[in-house]
N, C-alpha and C. Protein backbone atom coordinates (compact mmCIF):
# COMPACT_ATOMS: atom_id res chain seq x y z
N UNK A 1 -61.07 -19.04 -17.49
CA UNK A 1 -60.21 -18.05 -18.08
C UNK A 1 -59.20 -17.51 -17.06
N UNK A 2 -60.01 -17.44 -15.64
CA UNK A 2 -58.97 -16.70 -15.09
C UNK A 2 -57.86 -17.91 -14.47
N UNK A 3 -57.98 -18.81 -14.42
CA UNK A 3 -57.35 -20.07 -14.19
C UNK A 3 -55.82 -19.72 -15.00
N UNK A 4 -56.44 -19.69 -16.37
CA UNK A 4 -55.08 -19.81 -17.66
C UNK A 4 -54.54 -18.31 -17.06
N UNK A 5 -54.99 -17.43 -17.02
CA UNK A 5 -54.31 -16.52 -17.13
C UNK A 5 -53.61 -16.53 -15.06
N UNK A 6 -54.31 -17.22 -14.54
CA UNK A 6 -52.89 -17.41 -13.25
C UNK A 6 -52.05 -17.81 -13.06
N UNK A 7 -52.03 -19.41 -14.07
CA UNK A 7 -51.16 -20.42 -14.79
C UNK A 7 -49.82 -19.81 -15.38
N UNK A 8 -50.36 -19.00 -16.18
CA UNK A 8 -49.34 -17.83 -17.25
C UNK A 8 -48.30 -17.39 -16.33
N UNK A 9 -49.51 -16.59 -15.43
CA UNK A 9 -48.39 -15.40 -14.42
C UNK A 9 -47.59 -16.01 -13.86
N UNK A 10 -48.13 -17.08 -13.26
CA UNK A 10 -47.15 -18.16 -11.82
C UNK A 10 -46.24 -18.57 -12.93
N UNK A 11 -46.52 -19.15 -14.46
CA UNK A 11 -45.07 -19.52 -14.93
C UNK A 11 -44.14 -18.47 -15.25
N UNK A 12 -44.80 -17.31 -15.48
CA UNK A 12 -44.12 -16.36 -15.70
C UNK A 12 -42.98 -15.48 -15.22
N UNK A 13 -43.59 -16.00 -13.81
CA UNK A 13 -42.73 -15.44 -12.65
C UNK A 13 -42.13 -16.82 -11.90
N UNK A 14 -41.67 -17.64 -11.89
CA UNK A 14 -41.43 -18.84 -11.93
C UNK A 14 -40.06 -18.68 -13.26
N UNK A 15 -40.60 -18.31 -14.61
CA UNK A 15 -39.33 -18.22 -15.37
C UNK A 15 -38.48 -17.00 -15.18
N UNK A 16 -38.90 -15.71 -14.33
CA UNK A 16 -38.37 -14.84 -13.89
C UNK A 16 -37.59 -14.83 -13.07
N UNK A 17 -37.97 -15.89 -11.85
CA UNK A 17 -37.06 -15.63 -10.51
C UNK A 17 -36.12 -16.48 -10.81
N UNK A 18 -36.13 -17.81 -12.27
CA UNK A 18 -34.99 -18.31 -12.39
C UNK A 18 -34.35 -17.65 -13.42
N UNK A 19 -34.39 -16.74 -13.94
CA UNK A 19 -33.81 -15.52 -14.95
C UNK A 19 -32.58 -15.06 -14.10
N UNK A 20 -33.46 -14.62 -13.07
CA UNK A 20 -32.85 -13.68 -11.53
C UNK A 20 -31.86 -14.55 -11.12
N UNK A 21 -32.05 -15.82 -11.66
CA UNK A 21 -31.13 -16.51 -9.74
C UNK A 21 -30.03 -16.96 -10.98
N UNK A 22 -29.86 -16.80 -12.50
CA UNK A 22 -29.30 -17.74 -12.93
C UNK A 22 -28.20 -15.76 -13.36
N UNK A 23 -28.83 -14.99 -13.62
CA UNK A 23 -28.07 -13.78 -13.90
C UNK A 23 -27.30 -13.61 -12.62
N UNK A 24 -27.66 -13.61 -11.04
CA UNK A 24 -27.23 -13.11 -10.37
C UNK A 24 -25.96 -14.88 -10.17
N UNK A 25 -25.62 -15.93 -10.41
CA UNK A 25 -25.09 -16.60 -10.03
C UNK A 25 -23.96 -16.16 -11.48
N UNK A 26 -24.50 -15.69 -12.13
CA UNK A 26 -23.37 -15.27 -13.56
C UNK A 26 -22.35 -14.31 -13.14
N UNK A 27 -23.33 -13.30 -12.09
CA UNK A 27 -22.79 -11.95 -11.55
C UNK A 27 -21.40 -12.57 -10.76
N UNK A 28 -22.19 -13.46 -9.81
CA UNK A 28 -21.04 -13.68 -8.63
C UNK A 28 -19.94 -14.07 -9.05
N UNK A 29 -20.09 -14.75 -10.62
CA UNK A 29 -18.47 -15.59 -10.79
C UNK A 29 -17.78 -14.64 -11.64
N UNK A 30 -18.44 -13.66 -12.57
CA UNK A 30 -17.88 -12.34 -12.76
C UNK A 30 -17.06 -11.72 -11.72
N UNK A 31 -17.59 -11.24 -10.46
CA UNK A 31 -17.40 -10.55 -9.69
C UNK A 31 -15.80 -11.35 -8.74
N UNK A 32 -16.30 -12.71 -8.47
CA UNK A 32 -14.77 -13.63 -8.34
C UNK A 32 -13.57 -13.86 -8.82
N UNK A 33 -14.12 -13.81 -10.10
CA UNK A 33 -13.03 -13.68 -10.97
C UNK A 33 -12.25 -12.56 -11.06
N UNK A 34 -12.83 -11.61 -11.15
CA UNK A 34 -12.13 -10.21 -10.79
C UNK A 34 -11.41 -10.36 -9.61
N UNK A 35 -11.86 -10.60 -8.49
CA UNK A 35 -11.81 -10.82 -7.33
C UNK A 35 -10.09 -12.01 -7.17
N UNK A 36 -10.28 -12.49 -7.59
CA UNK A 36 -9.11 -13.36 -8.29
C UNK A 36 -7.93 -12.59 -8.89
N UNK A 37 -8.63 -12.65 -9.72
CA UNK A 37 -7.49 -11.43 -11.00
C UNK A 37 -6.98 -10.42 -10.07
N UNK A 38 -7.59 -9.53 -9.55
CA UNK A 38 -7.20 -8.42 -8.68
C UNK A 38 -5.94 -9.19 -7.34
N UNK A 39 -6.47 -10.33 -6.71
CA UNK A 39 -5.08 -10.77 -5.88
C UNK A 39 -3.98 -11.33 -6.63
N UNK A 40 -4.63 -11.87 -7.46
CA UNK A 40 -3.00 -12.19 -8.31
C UNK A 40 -2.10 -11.26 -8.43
N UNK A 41 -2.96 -10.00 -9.07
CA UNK A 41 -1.92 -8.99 -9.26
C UNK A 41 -1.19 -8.49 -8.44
N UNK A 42 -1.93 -8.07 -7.06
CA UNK A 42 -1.16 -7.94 -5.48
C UNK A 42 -0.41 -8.54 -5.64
N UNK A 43 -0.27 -9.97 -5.07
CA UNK A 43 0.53 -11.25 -4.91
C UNK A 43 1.89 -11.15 -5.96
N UNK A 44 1.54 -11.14 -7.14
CA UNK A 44 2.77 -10.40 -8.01
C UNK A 44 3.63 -9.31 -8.11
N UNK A 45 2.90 -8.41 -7.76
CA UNK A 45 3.63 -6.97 -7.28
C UNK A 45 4.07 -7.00 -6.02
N UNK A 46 3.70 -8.09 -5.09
CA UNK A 46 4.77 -7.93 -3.68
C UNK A 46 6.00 -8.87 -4.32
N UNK A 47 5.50 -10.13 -4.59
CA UNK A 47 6.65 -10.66 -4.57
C UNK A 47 7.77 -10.25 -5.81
N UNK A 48 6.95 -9.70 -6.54
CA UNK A 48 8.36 -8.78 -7.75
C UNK A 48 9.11 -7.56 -6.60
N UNK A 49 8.32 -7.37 -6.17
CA UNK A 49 9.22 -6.30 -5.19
C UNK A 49 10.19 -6.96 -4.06
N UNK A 50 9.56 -7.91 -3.31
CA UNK A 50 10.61 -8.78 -2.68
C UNK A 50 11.73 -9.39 -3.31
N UNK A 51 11.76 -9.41 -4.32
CA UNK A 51 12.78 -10.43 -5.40
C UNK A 51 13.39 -8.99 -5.84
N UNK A 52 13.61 -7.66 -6.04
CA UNK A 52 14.11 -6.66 -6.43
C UNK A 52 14.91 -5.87 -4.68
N UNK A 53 13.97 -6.47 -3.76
CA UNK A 53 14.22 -5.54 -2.26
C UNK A 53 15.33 -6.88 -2.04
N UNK A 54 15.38 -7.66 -1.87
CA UNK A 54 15.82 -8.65 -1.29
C UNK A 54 17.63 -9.17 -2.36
N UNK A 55 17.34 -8.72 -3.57
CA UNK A 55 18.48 -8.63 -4.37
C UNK A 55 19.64 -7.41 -3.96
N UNK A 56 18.93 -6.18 -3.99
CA UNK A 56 19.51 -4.93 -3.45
C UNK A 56 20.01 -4.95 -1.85
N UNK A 57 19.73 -5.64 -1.19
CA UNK A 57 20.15 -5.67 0.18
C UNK A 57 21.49 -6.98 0.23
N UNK A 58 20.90 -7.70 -0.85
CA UNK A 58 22.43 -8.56 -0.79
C UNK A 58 23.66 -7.88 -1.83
N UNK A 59 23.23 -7.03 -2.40
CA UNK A 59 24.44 -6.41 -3.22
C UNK A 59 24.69 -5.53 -1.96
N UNK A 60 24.21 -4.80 -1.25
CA UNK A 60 24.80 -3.72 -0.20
C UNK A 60 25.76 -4.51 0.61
N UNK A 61 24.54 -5.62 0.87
CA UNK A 61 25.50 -6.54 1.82
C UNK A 61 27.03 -6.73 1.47
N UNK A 62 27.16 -7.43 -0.30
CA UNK A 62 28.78 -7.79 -0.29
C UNK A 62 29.13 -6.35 -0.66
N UNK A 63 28.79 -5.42 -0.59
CA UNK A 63 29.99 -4.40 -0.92
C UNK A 63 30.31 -3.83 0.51
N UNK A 64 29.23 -4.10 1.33
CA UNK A 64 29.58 -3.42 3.01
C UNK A 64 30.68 -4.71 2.94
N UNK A 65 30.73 -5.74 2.96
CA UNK A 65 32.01 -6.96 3.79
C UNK A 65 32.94 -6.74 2.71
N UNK A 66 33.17 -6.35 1.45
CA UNK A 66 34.24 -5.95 0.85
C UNK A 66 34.80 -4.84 1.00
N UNK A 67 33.94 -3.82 1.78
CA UNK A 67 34.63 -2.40 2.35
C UNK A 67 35.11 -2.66 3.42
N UNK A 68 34.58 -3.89 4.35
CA UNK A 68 35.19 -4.37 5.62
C UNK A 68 36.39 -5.03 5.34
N UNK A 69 36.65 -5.40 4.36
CA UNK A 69 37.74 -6.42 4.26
C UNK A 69 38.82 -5.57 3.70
N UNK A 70 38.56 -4.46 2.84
CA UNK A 70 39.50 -3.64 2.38
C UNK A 70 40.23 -2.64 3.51
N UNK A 71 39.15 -2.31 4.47
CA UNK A 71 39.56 -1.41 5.47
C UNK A 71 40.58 -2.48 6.78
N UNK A 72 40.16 -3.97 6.76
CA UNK A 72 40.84 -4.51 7.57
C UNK A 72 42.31 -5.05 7.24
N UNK A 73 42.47 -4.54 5.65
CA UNK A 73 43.55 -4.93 5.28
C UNK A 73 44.59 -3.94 4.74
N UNK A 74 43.59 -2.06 4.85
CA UNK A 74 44.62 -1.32 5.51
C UNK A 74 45.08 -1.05 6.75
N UNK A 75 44.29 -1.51 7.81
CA UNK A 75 44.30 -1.60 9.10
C UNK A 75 45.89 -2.76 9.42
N UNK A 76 45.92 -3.79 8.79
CA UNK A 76 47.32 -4.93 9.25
C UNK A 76 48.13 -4.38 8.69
N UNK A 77 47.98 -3.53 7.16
CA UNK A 77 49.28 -2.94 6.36
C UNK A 77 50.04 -1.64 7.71
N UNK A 78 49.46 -0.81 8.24
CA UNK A 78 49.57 0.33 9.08
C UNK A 78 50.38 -0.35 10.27
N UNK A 79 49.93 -1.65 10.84
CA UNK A 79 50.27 -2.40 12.23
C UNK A 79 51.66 -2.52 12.03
């Protein structure tokens, strides 16, 4: 009797620790995935900001060399 009933427990716990190992390997790719998801979103929000920072510095840019060019061409009118 006590045989069956050690049989039981050892399978019992045997189907437990693979309960455990198969929930906690569910956890980890949950947890990656997020883990994932979460850098994408970084990764998107820099480079939307680089593509908005990097647009705005070339519009400054041609209006600074068109203020240069306007001022160098009251500068020859004056000469």
């Amino acid at each position: 009797m006590e045989n069956k009933e050690e049989e039981t427990l050892t399978s019992e716990l045997i189907i437990d620790e693979e309960e455990e190992k198969r929930l906690k390997a569910q956890n980890a790719r949950k947890e990656l995935k997020l883990i994932l998801i979460t850098f994408a979103i970084i990764l998107t929000s820099f480079l939307t900001f680089c593509y908005f920072f990097f647009n705005y510095i070339e519009e400054k840019a041609a209006e600074y060399k068109l203020q240069q060019e306007q001022e160098a061409k009251v500068n020859n009118k004056t000469e």
